[in-house]
Protein backbone atom coordinates (compact mmCIF):
# COMPACT_ATOMS: atom_id res chain seq x y z
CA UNK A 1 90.44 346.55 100.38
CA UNK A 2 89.68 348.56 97.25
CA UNK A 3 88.16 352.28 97.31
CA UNK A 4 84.60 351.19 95.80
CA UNK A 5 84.16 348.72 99.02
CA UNK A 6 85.04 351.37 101.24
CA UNK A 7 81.80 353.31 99.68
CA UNK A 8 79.91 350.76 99.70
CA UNK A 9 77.37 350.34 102.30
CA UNK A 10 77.59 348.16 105.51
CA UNK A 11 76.03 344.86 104.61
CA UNK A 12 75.33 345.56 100.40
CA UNK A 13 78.47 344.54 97.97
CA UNK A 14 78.22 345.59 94.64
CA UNK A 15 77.53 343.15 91.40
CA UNK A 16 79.49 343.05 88.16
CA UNK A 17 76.80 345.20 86.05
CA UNK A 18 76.57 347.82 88.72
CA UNK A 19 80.54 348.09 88.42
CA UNK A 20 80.28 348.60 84.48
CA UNK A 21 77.84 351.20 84.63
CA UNK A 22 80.55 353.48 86.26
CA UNK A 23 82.71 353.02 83.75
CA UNK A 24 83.16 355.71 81.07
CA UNK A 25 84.67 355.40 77.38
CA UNK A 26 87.68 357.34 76.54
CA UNK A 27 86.11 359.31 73.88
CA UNK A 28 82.71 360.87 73.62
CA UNK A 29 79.93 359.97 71.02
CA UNK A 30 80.75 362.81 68.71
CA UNK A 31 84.59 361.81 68.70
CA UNK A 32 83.27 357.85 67.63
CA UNK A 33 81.25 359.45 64.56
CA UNK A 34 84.25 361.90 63.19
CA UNK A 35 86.00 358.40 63.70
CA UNK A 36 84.22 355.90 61.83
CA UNK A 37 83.56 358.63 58.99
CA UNK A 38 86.98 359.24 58.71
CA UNK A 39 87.84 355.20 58.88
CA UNK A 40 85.28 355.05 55.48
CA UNK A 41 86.83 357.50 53.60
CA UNK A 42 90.29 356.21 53.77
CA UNK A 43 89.04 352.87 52.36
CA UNK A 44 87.15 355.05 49.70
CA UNK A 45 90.50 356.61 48.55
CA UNK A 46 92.55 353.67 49.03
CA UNK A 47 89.75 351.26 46.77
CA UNK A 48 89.97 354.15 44.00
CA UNK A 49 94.02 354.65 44.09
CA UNK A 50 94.96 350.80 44.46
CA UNK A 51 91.75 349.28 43.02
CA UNK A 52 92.71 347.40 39.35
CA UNK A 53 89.41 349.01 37.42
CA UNK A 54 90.31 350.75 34.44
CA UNK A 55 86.55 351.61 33.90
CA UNK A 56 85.96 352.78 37.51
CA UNK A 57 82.45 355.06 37.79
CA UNK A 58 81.42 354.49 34.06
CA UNK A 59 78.00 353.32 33.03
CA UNK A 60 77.99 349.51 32.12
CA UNK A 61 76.09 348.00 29.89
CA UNK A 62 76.26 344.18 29.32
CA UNK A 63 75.05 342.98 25.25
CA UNK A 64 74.69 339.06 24.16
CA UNK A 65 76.54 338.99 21.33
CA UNK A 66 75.45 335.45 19.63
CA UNK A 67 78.41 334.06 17.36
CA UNK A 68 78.34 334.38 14.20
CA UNK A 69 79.28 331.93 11.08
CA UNK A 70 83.34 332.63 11.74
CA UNK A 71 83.33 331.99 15.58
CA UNK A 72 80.84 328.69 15.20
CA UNK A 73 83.98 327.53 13.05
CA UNK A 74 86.44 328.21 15.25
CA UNK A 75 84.52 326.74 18.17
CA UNK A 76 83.85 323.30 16.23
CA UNK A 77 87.60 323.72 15.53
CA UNK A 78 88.40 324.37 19.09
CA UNK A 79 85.92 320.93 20.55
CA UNK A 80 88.02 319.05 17.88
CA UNK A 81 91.14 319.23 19.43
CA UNK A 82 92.90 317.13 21.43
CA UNK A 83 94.15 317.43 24.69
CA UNK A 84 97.66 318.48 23.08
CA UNK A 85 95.76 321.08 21.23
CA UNK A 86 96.20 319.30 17.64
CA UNK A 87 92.57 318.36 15.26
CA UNK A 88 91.40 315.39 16.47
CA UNK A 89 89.70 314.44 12.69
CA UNK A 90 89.87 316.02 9.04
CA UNK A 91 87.28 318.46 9.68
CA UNK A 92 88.31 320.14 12.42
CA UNK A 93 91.88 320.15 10.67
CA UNK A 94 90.42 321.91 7.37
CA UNK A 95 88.14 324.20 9.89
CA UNK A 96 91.64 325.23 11.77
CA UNK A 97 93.19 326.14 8.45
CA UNK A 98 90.13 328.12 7.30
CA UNK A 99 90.29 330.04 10.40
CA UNK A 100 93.92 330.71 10.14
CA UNK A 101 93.75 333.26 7.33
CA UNK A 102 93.01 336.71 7.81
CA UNK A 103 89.54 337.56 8.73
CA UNK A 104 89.60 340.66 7.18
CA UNK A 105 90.53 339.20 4.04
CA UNK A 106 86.57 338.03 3.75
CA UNK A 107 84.29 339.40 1.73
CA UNK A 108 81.79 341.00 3.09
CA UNK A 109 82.57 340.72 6.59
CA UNK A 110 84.42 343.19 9.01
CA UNK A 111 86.37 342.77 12.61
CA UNK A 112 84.67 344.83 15.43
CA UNK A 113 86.50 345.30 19.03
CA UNK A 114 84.55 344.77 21.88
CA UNK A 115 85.74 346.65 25.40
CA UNK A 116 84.46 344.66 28.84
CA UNK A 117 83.03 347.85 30.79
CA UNK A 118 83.65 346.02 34.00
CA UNK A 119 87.21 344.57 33.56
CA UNK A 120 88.25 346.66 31.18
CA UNK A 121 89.25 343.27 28.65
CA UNK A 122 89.19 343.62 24.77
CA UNK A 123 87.73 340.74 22.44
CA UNK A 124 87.72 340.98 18.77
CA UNK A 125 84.78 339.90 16.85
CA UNK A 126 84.10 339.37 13.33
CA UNK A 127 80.80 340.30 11.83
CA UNK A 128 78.92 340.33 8.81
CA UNK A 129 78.15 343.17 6.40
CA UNK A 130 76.51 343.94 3.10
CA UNK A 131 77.66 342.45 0.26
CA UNK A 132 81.08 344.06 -1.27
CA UNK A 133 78.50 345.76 -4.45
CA UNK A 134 76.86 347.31 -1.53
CA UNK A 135 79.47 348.18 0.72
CA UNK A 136 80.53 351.36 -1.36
CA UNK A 137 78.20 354.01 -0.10
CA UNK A 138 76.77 356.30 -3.36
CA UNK A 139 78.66 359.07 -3.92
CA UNK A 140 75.81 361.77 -4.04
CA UNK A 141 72.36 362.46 -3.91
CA UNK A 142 69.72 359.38 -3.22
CA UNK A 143 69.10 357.07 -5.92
CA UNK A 144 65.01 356.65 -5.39
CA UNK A 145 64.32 358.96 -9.02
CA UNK A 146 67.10 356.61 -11.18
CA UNK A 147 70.28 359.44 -10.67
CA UNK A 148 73.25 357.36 -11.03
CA UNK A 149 75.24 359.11 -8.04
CA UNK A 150 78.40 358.20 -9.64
CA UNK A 151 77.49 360.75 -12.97
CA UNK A 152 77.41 364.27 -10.76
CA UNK A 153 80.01 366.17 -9.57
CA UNK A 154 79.78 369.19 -7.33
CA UNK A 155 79.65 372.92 -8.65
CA UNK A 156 79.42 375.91 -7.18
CA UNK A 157 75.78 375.92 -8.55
CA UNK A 158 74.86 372.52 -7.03
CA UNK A 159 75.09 369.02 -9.20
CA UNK A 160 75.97 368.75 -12.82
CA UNK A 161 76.73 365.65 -15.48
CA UNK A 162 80.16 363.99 -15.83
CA UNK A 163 81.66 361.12 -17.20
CA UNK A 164 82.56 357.97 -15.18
CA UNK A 165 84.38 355.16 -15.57
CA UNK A 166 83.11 355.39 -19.32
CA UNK A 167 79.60 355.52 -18.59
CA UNK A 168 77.90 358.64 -20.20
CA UNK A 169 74.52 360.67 -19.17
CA UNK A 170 73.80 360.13 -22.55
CA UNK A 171 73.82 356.07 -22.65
CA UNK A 172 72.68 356.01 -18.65
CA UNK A 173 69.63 357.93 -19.23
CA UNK A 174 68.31 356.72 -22.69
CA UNK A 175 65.34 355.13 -22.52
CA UNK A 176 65.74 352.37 -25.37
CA UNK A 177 67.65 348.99 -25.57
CA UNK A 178 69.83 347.12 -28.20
CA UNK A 179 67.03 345.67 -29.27
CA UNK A 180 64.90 348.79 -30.14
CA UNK A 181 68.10 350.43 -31.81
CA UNK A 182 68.33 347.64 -34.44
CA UNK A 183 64.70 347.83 -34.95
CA UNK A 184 65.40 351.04 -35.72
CA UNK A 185 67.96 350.44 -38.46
CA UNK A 186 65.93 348.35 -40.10
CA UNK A 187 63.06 350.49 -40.88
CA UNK A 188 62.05 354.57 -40.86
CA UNK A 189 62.32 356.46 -38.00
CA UNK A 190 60.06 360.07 -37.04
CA UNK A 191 61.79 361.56 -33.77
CA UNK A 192 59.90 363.89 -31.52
CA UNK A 193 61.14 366.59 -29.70
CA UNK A 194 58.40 368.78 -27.45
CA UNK A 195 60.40 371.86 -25.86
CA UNK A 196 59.79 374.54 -23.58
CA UNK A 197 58.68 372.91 -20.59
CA UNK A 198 59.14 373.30 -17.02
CA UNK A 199 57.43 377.09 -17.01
CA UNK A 200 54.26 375.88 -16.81
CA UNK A 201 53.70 373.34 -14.68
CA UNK A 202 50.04 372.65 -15.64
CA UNK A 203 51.13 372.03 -19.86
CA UNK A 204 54.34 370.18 -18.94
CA UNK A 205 51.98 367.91 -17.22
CA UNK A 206 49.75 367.22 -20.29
CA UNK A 207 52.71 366.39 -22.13
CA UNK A 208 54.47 363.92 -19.53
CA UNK A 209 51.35 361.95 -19.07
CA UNK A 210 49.92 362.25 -22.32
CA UNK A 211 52.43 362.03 -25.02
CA UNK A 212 53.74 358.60 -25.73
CA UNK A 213 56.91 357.42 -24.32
CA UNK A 214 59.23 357.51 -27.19
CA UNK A 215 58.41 361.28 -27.56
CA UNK A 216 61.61 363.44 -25.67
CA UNK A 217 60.83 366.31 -23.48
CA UNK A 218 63.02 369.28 -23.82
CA UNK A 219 63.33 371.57 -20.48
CA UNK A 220 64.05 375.08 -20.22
CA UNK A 221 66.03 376.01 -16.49
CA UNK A 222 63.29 377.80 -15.65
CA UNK A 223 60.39 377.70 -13.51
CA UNK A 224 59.88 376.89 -10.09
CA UNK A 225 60.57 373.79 -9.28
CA UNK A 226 61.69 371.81 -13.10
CA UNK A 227 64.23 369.31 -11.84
CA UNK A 228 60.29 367.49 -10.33
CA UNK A 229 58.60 367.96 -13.61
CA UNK A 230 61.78 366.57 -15.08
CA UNK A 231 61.78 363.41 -12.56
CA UNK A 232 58.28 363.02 -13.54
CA UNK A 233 58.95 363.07 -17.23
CA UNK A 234 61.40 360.13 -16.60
CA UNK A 235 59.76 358.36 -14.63
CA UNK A 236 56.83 358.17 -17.80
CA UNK A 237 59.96 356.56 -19.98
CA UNK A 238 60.46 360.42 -21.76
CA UNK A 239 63.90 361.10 -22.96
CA UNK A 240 64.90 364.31 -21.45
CA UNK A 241 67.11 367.51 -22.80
CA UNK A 242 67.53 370.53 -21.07
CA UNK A 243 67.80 374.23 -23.20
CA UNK A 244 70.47 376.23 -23.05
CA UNK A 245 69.46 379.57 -23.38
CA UNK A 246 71.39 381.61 -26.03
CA UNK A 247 71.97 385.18 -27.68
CA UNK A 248 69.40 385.79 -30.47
CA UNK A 249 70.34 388.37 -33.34
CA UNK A 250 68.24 390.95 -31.81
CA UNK A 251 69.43 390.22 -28.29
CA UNK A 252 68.76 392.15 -25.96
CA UNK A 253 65.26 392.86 -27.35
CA UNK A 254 64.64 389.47 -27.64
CA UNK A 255 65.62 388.00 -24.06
CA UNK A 256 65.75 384.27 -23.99
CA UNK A 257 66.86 384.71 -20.00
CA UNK A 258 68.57 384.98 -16.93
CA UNK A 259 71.80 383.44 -17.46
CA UNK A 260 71.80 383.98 -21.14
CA UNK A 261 75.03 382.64 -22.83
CA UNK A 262 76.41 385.61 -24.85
CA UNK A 263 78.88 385.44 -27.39
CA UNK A 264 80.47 389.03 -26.31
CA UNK A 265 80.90 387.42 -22.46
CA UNK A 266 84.43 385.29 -22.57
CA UNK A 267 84.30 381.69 -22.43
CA UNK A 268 84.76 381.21 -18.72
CA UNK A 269 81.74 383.31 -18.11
CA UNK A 270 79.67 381.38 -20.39
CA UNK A 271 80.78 378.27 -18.99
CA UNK A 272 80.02 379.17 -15.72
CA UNK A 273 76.40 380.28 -16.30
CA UNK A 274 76.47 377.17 -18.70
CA UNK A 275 77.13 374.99 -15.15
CA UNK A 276 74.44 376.94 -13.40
CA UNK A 277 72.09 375.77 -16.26
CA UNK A 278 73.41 372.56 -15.92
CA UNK A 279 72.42 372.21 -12.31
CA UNK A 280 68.91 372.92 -12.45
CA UNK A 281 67.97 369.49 -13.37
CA UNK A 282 69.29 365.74 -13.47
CA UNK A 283 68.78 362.99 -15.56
CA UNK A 284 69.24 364.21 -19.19
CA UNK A 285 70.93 362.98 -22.21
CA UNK A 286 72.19 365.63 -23.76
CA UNK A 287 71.55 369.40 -24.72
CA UNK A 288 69.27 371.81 -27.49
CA UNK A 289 69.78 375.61 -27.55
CA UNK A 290 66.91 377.88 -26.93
CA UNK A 291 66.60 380.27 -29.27
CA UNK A 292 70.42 381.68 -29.71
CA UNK A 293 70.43 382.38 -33.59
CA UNK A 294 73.48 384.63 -33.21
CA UNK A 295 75.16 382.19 -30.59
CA UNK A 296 74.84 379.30 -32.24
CA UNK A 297 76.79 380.74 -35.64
CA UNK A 298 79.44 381.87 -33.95
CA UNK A 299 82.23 378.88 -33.87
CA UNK A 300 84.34 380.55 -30.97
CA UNK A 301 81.82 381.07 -28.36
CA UNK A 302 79.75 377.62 -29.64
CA UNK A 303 82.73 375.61 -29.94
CA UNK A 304 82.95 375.82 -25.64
CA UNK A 305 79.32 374.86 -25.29
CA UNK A 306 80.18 371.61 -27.33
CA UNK A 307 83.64 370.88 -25.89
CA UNK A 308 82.06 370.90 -22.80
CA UNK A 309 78.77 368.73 -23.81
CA UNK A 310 80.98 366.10 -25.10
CA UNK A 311 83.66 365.94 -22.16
CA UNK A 312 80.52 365.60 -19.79
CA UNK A 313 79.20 362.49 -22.09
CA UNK A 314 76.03 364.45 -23.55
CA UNK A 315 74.81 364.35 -26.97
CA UNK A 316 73.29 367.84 -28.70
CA UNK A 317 70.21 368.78 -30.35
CA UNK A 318 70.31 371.47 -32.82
CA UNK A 319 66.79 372.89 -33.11
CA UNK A 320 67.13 373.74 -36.79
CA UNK A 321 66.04 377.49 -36.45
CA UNK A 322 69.47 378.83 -37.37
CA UNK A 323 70.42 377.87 -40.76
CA UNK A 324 74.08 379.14 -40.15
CA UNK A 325 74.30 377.00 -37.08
CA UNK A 326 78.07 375.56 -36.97
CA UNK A 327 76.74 372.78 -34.10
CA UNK A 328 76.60 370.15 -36.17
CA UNK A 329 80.33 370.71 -37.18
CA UNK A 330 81.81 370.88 -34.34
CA UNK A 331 80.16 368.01 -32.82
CA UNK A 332 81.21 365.72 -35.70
CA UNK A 333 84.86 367.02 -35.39
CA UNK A 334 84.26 365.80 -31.43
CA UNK A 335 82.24 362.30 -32.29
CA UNK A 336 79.58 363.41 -29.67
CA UNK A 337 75.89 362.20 -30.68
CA UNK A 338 74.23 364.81 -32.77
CA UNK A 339 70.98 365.54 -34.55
CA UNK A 340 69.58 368.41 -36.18
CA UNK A 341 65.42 369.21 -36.58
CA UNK A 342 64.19 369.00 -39.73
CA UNK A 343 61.14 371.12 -38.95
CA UNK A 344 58.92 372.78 -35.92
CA UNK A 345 55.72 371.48 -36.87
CA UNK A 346 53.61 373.99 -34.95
CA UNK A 347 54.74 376.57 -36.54
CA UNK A 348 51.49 377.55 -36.99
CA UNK A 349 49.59 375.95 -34.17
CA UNK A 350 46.32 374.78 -36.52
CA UNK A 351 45.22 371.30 -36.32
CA UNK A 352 45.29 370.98 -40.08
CA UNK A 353 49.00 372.56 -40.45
CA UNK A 354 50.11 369.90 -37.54
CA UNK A 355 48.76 367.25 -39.55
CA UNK A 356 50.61 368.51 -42.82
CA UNK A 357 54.20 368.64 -40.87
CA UNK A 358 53.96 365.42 -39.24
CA UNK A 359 53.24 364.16 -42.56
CA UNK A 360 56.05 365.98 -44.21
CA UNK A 361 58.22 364.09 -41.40
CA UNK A 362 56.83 360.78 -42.63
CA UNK A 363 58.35 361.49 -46.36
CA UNK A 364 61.38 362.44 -44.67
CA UNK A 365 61.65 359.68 -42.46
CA UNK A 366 61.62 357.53 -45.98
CA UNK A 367 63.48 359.19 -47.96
CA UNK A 368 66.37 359.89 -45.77
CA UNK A 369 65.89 356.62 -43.40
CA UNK A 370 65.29 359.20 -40.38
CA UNK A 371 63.19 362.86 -39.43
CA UNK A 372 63.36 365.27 -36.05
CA UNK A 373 60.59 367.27 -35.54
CA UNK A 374 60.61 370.29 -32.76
CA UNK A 375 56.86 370.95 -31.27
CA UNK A 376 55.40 372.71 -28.31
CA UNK A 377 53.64 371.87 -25.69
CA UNK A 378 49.87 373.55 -27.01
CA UNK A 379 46.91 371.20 -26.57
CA UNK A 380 46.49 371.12 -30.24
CA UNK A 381 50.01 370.02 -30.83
CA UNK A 382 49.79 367.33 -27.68
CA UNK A 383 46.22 366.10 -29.24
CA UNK A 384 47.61 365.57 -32.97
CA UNK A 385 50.58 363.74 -32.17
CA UNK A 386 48.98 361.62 -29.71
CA UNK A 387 46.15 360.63 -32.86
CA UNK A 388 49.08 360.45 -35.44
CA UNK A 389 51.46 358.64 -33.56
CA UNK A 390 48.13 355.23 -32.97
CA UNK A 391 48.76 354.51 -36.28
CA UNK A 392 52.20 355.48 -37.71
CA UNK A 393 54.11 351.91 -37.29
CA UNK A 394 51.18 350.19 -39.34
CA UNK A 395 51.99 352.92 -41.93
CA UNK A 396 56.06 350.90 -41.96
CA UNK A 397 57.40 353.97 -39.83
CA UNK A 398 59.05 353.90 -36.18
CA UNK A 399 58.35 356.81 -33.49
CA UNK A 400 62.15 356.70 -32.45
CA UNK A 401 63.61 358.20 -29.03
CA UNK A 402 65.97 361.00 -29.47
CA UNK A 403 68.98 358.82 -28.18
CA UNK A 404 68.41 356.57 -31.21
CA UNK A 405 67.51 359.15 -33.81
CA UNK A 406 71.95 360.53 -32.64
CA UNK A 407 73.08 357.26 -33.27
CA UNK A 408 71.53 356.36 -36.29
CA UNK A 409 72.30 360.08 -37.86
CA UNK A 410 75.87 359.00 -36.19
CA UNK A 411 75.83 355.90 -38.15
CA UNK A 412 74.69 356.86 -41.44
């Protein structure tokens, strides 16, 4: 007889459920927690040390990548196949072959590898790009105000002319075609040249937007902002030449400005403010001298300025104030375009002495087949060049751009 019927009263026997609610788990309810925590965390470590997820715990993202023209080949090639893998038909032969060469070998396309963030698998993808002319990202500033990135180069001042690949400033930024250069040669030419601008922001306007096209716009490095007023000249079709400013005989009474070439400094130190002058605008075809009677007749310090005109592909302007100027040597003995003034015709700023020089120009201009004249940027000036030049091709004469008044003194 067991113990629990020996305690059980006389007549009562106990049932099944009464015996189970005497009976008592080995462990507690604190014990069965620590367990079953413990039991997940060995399953954590053993998922993360055995698991096969290269990519475990990082962020997934999942992209439709639709095929492009390369991979809709090779899948037509692919469905043309037989069941021993060989082109069932001429097509899907020729598409095979196609396929077969290197995909990198395509213009315009590139091969991109794509990385499964779940399994961790690599697929390589070819893709389309810009075309190969487009490809080459420009080497500089922006393009949007007609800088060709490829003619700068970097100084210590910011970005100056150069040479590339045989393209010069000077042909880049002329404003004229084949076409208007033979009309040229066929018939009288008056070239304009309106300097001193950039200072004032208000007159270099006038002269931008009043002035007609074929009249260049000569820009001193100073002023505020000129490389703008220089875009803006541009953009109007102006030629533009930027001023070097040079030592005068009565230097330094007479102080042209900061950065002043000197022809006591050495040539290094005029060729480095020459690149700081350089830098303050872009887009010009070659270079005057501002002021500089001294500078510009003496061949040692001059011949640098030219050298260094002509190795950056810019032609040069002599102004024709300095009768002993030695320019127009040295830039034949480098074949760089060159042209020298023939007069300032403002000299005296008078309506009826403007009228006289421009019409000096015009006997010039047939006489010698060509003329330069240097003016400034007064209203008078701006107002009798704009009334002279209406009329001046009916008269058998050409108002010429600077660019083609250098080759045709080049020519002839």
């Amino acid at each position: 007889m067991a113990a629990d019927e020996l305690s059980t009263p006389l007549g009562q026997k106990r049932n099944r459920w009464q015996r189970l609610r005497h009976y008592r788990l080995p462990f507690n309810a604190t014990q069965g927690i620590a367990a079953l925590l413990g039991l997940f965390v060995l399953t954590f470590l053993g998922f993360a040390l055995f698991g096969n997820d290269p990519f475990g715990g990082e962020p997934v993202v999942r992209v439709e990548i639709k095929a492009g023209p390369e991979e809709a080949k090779q899948a037509a090639a692919e469905a043309g196949k037989d069941q021993g893998g060989k082109p069932e038909n001429a097509a899907a032969a020729g598409a095979e072959k196609k396929d077969a060469e290197p995909k990198d070998a395509a213009a315009g396309q590139k091969t991109i590898t794509i990385i499964d963030g779940s399994k961790g698998t690599r697929q390589d993808v070819v893709v389309g790009t810009d075309s190969p002319d487009k490809a080459e990202p420009p080497a500089g500033p922006t393009t949007s105000d007609g800088i060709n990135p490829k003619l700068l180069e970097q100084s210590r001042y910011g970005m100056i002319p150069v040479m590339a690949g045989g393209l010069k400033p000077f042909s880049a930024y002329a404003m004229t075609t084949d076409a208007d250069r033979a009309k040229a040669e066929r018939m009288p030419t008056v070239t304009i040249v309106v300097g001193g601008l950039g200072i004032g922001a208000a007159r270099t306007n006038d002269a931008v937007m009043k002035l007609p096209a074929a009249v260049a716009l000569a820009f001193t490095p100073y002023g505020s902002d000129p490389g703008k007023l220089a875009t803006e000249a541009r953009a109007k079709r102006h030629e533009v030449i930027l001023q070097i400013p040079m030592e005068p005989f009565d230097y330094p009474d007479n102080d042209p400005g900061p950065q002043t070439l000197l022809t006591s400094s050495a040539p290094e130190q005029n060729l480095d403010r020459l690149n700081w002058h350089l830098s303050r605008i872009q887009g010009y075809v070659g270079l005057s001298n501002f002021m500089g009677a001294r500078f510009v007749a003496t061949e040692p310090a001059m011949q640098a300025v030219i050298r260094d005109a002509a190795k950056r592909g810019l032609g040069y302007l002599d102004d024709g104030t300095a009768p002993r100027s030695v320019a127009g040597t040295l830039a034949k003995s480098l074949a760089i375009p060159f042209v020298r003034a023939d007069l300032t015709i403002d000299q005296v700023p008078a309506g009826a002495d403007i009228d006289k020089s421009l019409a000096r120009l015009e006997s010039i201009a047939k006489e010698r087949g060509s003329a330069v004249g240097m003016a400034s940027a007064l209203p008078v000036t701006i107002e009798r060049i704009v009334n002279w030049s209406k009329s001046l091709e009916s008269r058998g004469i050409l108002l010429a751009p600077l660019t083609t008044a250098m080759l045709k003194s080049k020519s002839s």
